[in-house]
N, C-alpha and C. Protein backbone atom coordinates (compact mmCIF):
# COMPACT_ATOMS: atom_id res chain seq x y z
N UNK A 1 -24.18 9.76 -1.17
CA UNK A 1 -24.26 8.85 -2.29
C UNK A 1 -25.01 7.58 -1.92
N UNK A 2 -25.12 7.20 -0.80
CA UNK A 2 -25.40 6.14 -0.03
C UNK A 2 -26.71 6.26 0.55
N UNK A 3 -27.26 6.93 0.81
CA UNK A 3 -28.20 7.24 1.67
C UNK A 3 -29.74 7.44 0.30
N UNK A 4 -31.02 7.45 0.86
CA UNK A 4 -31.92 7.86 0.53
C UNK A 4 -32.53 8.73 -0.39
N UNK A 5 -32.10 10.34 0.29
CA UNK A 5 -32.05 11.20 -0.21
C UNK A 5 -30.58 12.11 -0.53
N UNK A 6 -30.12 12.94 -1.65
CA UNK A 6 -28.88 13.26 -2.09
C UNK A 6 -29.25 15.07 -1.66
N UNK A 7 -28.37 15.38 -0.78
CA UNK A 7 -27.95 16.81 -0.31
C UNK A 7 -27.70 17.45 -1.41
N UNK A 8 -28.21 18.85 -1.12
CA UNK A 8 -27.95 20.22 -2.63
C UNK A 8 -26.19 20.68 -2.12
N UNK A 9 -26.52 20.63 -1.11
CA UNK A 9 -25.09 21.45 -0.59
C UNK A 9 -24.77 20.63 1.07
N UNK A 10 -23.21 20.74 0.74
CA UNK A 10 -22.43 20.63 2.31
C UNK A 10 -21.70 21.52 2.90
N UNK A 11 -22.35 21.71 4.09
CA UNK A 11 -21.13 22.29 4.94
C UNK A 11 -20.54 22.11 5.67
N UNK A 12 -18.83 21.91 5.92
CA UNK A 12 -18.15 21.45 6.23
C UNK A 12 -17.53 22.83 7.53
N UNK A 13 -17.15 22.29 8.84
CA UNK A 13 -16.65 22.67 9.44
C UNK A 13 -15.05 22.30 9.68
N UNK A 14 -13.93 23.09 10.52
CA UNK A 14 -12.94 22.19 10.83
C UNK A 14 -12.93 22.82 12.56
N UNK A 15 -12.91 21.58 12.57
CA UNK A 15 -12.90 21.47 14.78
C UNK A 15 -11.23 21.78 15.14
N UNK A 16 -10.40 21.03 13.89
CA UNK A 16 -8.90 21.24 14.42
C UNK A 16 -8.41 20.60 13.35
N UNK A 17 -7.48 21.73 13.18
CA UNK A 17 -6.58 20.77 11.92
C UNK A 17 -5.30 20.99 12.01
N UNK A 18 -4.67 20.30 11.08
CA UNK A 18 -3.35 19.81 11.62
C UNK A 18 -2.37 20.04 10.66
N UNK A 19 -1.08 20.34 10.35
CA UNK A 19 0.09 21.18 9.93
C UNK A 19 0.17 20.94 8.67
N UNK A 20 0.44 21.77 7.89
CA UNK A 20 0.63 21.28 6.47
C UNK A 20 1.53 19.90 6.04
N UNK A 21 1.83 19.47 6.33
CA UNK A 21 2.95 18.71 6.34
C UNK A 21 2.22 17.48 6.69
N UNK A 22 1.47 17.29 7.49
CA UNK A 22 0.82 16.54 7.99
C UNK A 22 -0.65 15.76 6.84
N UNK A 23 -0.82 16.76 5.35
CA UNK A 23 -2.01 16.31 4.46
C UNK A 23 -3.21 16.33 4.45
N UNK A 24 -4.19 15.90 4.35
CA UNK A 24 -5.49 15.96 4.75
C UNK A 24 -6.33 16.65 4.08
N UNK A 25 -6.13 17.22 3.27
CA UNK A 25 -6.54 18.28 2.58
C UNK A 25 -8.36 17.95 1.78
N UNK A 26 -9.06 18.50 1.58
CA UNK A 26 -10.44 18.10 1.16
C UNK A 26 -10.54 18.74 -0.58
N UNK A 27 -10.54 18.08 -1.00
CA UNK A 27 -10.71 17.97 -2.47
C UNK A 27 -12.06 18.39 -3.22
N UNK A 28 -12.16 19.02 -4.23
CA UNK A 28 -13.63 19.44 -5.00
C UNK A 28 -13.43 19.79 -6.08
N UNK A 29 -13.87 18.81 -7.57
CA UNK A 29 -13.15 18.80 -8.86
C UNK A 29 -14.82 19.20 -9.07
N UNK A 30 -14.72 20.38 -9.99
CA UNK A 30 -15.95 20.86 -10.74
C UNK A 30 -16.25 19.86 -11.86
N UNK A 31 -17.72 19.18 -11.97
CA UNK A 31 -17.94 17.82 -13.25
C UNK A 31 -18.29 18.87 -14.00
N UNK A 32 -18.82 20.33 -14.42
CA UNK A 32 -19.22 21.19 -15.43
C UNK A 32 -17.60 21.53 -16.34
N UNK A 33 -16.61 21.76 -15.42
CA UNK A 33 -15.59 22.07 -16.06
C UNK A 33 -14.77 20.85 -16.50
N UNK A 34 -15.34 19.51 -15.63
CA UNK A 34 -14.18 18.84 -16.28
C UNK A 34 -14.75 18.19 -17.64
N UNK A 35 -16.05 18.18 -17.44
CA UNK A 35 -17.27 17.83 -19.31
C UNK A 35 -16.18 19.13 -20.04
N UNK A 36 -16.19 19.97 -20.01
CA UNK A 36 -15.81 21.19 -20.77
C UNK A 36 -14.39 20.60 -21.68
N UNK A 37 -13.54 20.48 -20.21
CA UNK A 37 -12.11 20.10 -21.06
C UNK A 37 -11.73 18.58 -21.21
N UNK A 38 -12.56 18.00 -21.10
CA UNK A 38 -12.32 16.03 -21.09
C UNK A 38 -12.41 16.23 -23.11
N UNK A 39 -11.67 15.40 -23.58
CA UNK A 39 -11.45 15.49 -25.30
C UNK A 39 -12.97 14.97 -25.24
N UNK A 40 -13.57 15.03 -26.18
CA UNK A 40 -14.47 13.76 -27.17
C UNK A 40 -14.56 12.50 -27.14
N UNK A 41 -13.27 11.91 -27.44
CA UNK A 41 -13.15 10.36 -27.50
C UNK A 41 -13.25 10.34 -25.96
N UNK A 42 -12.46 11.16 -24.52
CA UNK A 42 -13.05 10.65 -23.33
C UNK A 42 -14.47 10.70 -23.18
N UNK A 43 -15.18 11.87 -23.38
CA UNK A 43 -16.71 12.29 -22.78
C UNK A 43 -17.13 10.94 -23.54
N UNK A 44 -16.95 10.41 -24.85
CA UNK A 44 -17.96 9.20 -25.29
C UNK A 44 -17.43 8.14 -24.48
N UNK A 45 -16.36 7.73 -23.90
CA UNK A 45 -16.31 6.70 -22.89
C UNK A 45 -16.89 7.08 -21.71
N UNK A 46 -17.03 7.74 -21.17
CA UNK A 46 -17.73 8.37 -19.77
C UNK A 46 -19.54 8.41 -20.22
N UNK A 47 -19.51 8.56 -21.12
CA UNK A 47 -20.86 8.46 -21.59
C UNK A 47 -21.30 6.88 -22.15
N UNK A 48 -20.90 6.09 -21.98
CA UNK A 48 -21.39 4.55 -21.93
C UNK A 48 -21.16 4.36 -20.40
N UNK A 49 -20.06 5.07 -20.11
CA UNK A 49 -20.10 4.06 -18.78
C UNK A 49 -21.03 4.01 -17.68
N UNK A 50 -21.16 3.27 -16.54
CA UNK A 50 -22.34 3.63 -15.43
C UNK A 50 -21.37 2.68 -14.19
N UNK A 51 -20.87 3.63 -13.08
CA UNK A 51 -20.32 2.75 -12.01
C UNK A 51 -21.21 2.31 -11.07
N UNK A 52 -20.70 1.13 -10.37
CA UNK A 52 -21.31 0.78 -9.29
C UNK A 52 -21.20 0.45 -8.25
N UNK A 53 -21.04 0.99 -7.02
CA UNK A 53 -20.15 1.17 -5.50
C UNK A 53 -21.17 0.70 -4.66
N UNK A 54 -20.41 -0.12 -3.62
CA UNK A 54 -21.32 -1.11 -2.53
C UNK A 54 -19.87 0.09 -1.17
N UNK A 55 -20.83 0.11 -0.23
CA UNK A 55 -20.22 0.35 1.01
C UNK A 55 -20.89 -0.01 2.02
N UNK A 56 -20.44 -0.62 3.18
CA UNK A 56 -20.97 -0.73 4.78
C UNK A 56 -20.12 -0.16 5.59
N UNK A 57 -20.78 0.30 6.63
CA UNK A 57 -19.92 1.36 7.44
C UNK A 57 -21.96 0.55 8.73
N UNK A 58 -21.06 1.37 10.14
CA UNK A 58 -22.22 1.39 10.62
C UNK A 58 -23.60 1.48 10.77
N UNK A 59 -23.55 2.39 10.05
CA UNK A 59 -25.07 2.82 9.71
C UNK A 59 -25.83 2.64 8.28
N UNK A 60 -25.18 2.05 7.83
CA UNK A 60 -25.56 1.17 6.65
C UNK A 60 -25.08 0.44 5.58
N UNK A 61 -25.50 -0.15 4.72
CA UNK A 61 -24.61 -0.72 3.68
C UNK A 61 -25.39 -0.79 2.28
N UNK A 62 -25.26 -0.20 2.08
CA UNK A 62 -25.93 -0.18 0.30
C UNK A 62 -24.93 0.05 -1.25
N UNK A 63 -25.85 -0.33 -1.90
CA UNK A 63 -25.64 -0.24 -3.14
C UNK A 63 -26.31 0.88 -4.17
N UNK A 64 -25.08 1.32 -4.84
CA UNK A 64 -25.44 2.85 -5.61
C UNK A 64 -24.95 2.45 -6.97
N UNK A 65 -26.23 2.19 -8.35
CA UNK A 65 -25.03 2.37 -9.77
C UNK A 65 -25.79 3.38 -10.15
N UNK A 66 -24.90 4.22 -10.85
CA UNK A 66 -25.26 5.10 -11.19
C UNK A 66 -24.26 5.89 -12.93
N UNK A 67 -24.83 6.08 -13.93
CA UNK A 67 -24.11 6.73 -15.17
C UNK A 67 -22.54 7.08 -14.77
N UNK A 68 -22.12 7.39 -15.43
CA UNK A 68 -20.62 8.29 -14.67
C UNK A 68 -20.91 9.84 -15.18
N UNK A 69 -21.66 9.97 -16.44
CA UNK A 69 -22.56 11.41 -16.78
C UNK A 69 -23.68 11.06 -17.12
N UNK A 70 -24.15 12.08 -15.83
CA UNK A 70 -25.31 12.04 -15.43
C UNK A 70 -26.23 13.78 -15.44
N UNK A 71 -27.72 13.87 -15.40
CA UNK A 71 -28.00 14.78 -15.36
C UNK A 71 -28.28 15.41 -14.19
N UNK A 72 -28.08 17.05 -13.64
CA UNK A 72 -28.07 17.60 -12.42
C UNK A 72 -29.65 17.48 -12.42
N UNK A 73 -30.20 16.74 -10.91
CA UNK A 73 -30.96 16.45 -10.78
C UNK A 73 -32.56 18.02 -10.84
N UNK A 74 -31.35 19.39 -10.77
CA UNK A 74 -32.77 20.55 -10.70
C UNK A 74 -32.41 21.11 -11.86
N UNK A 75 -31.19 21.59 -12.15
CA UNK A 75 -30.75 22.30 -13.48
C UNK A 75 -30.58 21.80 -14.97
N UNK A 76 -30.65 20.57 -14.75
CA UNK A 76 -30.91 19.34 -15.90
C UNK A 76 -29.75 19.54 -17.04
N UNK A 77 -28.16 20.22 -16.55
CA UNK A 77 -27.47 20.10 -17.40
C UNK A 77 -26.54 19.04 -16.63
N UNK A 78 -25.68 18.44 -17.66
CA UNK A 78 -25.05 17.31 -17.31
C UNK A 78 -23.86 17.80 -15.85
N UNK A 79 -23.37 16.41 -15.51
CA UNK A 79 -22.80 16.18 -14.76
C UNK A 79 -22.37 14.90 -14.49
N UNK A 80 -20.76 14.86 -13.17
CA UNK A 80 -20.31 13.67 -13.42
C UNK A 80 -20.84 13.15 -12.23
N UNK A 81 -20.79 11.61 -11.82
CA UNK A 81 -20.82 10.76 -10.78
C UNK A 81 -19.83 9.88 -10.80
N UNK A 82 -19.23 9.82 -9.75
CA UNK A 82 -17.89 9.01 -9.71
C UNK A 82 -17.51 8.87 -7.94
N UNK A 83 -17.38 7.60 -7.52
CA UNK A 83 -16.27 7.74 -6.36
C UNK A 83 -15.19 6.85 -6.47
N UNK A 84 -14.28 7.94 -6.54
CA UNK A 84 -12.68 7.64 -7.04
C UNK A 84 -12.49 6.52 -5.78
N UNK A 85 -11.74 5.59 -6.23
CA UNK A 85 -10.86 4.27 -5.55
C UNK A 85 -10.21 4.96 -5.11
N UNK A 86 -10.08 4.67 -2.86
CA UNK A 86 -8.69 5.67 -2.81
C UNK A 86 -7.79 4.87 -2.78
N UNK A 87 -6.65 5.66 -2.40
CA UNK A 87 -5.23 5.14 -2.70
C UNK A 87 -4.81 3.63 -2.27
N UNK A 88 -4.10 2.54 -2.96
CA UNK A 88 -3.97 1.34 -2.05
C UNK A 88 -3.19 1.70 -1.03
N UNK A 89 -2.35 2.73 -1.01
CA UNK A 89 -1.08 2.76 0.42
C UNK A 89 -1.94 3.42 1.31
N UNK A 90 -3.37 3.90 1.57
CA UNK A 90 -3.64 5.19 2.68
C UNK A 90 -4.50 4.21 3.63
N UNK A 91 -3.68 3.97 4.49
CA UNK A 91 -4.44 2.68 6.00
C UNK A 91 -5.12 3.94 6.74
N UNK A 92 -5.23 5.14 6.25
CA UNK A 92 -6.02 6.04 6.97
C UNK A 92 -7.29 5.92 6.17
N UNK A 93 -7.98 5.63 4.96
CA UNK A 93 -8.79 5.60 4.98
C UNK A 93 -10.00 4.28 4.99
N UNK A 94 -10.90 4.73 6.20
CA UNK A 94 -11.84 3.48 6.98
C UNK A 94 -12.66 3.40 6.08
N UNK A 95 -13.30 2.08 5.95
CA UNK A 95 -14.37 1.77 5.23
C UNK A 95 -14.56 2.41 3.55
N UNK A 96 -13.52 1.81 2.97
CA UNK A 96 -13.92 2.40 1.76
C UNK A 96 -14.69 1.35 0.77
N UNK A 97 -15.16 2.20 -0.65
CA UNK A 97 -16.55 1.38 -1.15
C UNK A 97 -15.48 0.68 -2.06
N UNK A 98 -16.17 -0.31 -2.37
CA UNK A 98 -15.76 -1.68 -3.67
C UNK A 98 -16.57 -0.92 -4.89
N UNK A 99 -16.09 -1.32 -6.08
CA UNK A 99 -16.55 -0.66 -7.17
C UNK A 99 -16.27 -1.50 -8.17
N UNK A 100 -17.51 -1.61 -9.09
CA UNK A 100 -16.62 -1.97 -10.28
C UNK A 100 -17.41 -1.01 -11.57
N UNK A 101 -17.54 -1.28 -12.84
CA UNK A 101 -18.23 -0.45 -14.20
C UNK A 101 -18.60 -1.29 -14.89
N UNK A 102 -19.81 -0.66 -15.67
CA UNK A 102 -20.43 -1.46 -16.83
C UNK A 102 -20.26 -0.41 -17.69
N UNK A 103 -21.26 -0.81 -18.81
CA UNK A 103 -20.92 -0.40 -20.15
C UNK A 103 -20.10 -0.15 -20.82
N UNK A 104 -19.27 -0.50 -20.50
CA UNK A 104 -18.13 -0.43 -21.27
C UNK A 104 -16.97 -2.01 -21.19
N UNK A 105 -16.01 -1.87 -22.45
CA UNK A 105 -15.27 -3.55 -22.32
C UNK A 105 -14.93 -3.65 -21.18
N UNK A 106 -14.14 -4.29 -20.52
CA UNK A 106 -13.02 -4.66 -19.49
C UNK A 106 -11.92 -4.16 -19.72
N UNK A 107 -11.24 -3.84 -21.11
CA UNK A 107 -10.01 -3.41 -21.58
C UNK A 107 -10.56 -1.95 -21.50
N UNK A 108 -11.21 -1.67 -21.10
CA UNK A 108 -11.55 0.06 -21.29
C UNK A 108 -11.50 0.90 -20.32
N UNK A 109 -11.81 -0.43 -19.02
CA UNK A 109 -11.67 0.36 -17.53
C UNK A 109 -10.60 1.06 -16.76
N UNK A 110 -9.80 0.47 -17.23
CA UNK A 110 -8.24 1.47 -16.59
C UNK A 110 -8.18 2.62 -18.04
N UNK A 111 -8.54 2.78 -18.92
CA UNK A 111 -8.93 3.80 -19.36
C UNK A 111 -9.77 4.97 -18.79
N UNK A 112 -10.62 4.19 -18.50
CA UNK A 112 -11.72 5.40 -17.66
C UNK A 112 -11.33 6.02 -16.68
N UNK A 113 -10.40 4.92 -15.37
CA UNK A 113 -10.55 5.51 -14.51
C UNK A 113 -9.08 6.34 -14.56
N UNK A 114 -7.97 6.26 -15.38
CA UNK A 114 -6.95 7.31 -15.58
C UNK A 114 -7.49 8.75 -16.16
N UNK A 115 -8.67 8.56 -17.30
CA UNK A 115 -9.17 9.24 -17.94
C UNK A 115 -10.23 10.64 -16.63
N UNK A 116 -10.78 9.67 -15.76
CA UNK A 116 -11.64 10.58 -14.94
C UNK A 116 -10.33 11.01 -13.91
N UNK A 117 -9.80 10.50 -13.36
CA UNK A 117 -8.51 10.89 -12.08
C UNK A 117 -7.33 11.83 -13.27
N UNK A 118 -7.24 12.07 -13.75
CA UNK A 118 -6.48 12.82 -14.23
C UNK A 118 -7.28 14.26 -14.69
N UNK A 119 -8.53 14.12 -15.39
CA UNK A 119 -9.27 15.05 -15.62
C UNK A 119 -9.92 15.77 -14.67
N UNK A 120 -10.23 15.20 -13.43
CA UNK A 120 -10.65 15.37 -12.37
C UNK A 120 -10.02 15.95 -11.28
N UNK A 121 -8.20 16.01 -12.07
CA UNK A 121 -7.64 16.34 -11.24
C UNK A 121 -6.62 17.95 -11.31
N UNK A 122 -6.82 18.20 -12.98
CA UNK A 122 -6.48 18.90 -13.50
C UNK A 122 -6.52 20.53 -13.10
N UNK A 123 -5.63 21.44 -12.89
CA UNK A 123 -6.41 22.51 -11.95
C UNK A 123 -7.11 23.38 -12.72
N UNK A 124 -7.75 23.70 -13.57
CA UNK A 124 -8.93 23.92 -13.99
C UNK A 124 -9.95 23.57 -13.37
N UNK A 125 -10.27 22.37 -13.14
CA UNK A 125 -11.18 22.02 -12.15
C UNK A 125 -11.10 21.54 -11.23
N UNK A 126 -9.77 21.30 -10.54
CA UNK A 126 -9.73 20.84 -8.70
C UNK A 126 -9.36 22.23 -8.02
N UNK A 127 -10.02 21.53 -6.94
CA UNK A 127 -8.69 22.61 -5.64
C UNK A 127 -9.31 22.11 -4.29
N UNK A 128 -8.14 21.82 -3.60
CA UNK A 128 -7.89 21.21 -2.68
C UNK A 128 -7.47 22.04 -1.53
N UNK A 129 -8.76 22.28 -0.50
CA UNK A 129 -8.28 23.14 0.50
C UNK A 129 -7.99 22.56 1.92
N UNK A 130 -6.74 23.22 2.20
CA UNK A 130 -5.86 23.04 3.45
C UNK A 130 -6.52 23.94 4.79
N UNK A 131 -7.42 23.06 5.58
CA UNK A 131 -7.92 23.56 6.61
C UNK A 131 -6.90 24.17 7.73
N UNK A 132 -7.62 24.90 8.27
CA UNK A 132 -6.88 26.17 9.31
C UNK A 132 -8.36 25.97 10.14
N UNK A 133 -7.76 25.24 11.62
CA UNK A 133 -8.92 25.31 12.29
C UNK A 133 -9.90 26.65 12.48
N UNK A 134 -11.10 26.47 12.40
CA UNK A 134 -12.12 27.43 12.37
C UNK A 134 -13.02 28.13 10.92
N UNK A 135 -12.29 27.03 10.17
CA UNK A 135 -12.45 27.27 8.50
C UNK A 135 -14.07 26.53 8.73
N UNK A 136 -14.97 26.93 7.76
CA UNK A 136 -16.15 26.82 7.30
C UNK A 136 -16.06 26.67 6.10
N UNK A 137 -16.81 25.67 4.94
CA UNK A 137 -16.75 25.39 3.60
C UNK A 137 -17.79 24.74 3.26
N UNK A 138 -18.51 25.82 2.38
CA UNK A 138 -20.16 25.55 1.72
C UNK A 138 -19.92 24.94 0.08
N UNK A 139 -20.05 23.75 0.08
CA UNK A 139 -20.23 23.37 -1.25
C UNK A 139 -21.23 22.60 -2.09
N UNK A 140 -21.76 22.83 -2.78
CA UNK A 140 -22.56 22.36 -4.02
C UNK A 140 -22.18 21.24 -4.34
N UNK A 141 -22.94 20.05 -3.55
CA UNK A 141 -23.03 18.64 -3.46
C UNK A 141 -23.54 17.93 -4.72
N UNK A 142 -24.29 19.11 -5.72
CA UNK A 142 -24.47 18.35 -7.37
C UNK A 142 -23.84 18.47 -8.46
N UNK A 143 -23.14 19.66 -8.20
CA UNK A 143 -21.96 19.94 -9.29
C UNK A 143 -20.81 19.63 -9.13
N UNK A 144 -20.06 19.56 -7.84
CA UNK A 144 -18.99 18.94 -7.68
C UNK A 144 -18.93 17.90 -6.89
N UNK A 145 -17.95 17.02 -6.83
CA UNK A 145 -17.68 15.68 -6.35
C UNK A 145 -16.15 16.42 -5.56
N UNK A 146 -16.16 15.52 -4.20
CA UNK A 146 -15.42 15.74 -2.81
C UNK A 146 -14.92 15.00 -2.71
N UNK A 147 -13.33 14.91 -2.39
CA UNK A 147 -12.99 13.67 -1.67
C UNK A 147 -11.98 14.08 -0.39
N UNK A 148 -10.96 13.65 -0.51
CA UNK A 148 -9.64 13.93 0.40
C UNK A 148 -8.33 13.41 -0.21
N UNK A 149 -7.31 13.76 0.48
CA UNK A 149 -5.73 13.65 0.07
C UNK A 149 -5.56 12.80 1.42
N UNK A 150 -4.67 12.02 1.24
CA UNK A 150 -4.16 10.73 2.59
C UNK A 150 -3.39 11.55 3.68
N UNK A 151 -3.48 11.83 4.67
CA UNK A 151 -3.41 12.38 5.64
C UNK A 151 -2.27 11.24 6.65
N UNK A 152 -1.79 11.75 7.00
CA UNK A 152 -0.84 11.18 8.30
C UNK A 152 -1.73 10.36 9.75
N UNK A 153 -1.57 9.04 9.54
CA UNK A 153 -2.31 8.45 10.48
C UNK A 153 -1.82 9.14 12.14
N UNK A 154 -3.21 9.48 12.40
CA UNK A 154 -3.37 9.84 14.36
C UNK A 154 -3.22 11.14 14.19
N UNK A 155 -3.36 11.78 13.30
CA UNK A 155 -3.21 13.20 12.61
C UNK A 155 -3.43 14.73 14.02
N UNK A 156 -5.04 13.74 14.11
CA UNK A 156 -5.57 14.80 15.34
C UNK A 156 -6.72 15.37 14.27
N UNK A 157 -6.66 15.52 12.82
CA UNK A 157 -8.25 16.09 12.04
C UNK A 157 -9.10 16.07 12.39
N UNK A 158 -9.93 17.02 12.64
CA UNK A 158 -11.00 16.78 13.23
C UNK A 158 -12.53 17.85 12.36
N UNK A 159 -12.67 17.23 11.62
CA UNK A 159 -13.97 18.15 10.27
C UNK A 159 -15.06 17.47 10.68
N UNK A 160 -16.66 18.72 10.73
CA UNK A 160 -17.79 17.84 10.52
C UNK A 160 -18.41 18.44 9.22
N UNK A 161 -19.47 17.89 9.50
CA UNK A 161 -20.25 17.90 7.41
C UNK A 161 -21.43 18.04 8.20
N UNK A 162 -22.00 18.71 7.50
CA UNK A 162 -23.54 18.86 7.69
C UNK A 162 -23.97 18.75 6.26
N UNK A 163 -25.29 17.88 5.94
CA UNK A 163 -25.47 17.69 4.52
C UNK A 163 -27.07 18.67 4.69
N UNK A 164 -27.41 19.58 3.59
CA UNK A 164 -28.32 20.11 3.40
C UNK A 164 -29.25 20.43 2.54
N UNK A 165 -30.66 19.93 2.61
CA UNK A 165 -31.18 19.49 1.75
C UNK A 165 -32.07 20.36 1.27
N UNK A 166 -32.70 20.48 -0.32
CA UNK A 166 -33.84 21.68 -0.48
C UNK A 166 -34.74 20.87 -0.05
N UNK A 167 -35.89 21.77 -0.87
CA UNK A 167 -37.45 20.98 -0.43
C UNK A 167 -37.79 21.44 -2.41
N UNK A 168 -38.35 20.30 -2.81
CA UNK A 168 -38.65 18.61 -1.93
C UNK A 168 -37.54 18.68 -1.85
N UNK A 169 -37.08 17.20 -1.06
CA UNK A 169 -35.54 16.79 -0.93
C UNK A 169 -35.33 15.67 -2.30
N UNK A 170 -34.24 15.54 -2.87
CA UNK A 170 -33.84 15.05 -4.00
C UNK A 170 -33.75 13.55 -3.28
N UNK A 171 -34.72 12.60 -4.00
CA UNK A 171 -34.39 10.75 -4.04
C UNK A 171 -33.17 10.96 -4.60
N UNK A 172 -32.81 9.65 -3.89
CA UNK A 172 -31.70 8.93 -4.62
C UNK A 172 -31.89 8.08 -5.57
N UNK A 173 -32.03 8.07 -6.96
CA UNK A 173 -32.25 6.92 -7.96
C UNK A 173 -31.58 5.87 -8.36
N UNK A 174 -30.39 6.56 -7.38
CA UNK A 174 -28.96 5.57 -8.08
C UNK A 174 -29.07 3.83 -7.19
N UNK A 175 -29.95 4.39 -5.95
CA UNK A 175 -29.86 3.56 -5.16
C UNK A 175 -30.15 1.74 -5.95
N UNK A 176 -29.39 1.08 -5.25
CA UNK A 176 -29.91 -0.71 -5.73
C UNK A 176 -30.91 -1.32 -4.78
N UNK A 177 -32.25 -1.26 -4.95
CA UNK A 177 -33.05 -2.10 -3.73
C UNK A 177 -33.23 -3.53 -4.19
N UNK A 178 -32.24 -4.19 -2.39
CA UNK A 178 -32.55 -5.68 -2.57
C UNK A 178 -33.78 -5.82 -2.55
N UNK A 179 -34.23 -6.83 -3.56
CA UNK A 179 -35.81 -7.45 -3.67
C UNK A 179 -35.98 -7.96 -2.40
């Protein structure tokens, strides 16, 4: 989301993972299915809105606004953009992005974002898989949006990502360049 260019697909490895009980789990809410079952009156609030997320982490710090429905950058049918606020209680997760929304009132925003986290979360379109070290997981980085479940700090998790790109490789438009 951050970077340059935006990956078609990720693949995710797990190096070691850790007991059910323990959480962690990696999240992937389909935006085709959740347009499908979001009412009307939501899709027209999601359709004014446009978020906008700042993050720094080591290797960079930028700014991304971007629609909240948006079009898939090769298949040109819609889709969502969103990175969900994580939890205030999870001290496990580092460096998370600041966010706020436009287009829409101020009285509308805790609308939206119950409206997308609930729809987003619905199992129709989530599912949340519980790694078993040696698990491999290929996913479609334009149709669905990824996150995680709060995990038990010192856990021992240990996942990598490989992001993979077609040709051409997809710009990022969302990006904000300081003048």
């Amino acid at each position: 989301m951050y970077l340059d260019t935006v990956p078609e697909f990720q693949l995710f490895q797990c190096v070691h993972a850790v007991g059910d009980m323990q959480g962690g789990r990696t999240t992937f809410s389909s935006t085709n299915a959740a347009l499908r079952i979001a009412t009307p009156a939501v899709r027209e609030l999601w359709a004014r809105a446009h978020g906008r997320y700042q993050r720094s982490v080591e290797l960079y710090s930028n700014t991304v606004e971007a629609p909240i429905i948006g079009i898939h950058p090769l298949r040109e049918f819609p889709v969502i953009r969103f990175c969900e606020p994580p939890d205030e209680n999870d001290a496990t997760f580092l460096n998370p992005s600041s966010y706020s929304f436009g287009g829409i009132n101020k009285d509308e925003e805790e609308m939206l974002l119950v409206s997308l986290m609930k729809t987003l979360r619905d199992p129709r379109v989530y599912y949340a898989h519980q790694w078993q070290t040696g698990d491999f997981v290929l996913s479609d980085n334009l149709s669905l949006l990824h996150g995680r479940e709060q995990y038990t700090q010192h856990s021992g998790r240990h996942l990598r990502r490989v992001h993979i790109h077609g040709r051409p490789q997809i710009a990022n438009h969302h990006l904000v360049r300081s003048e």
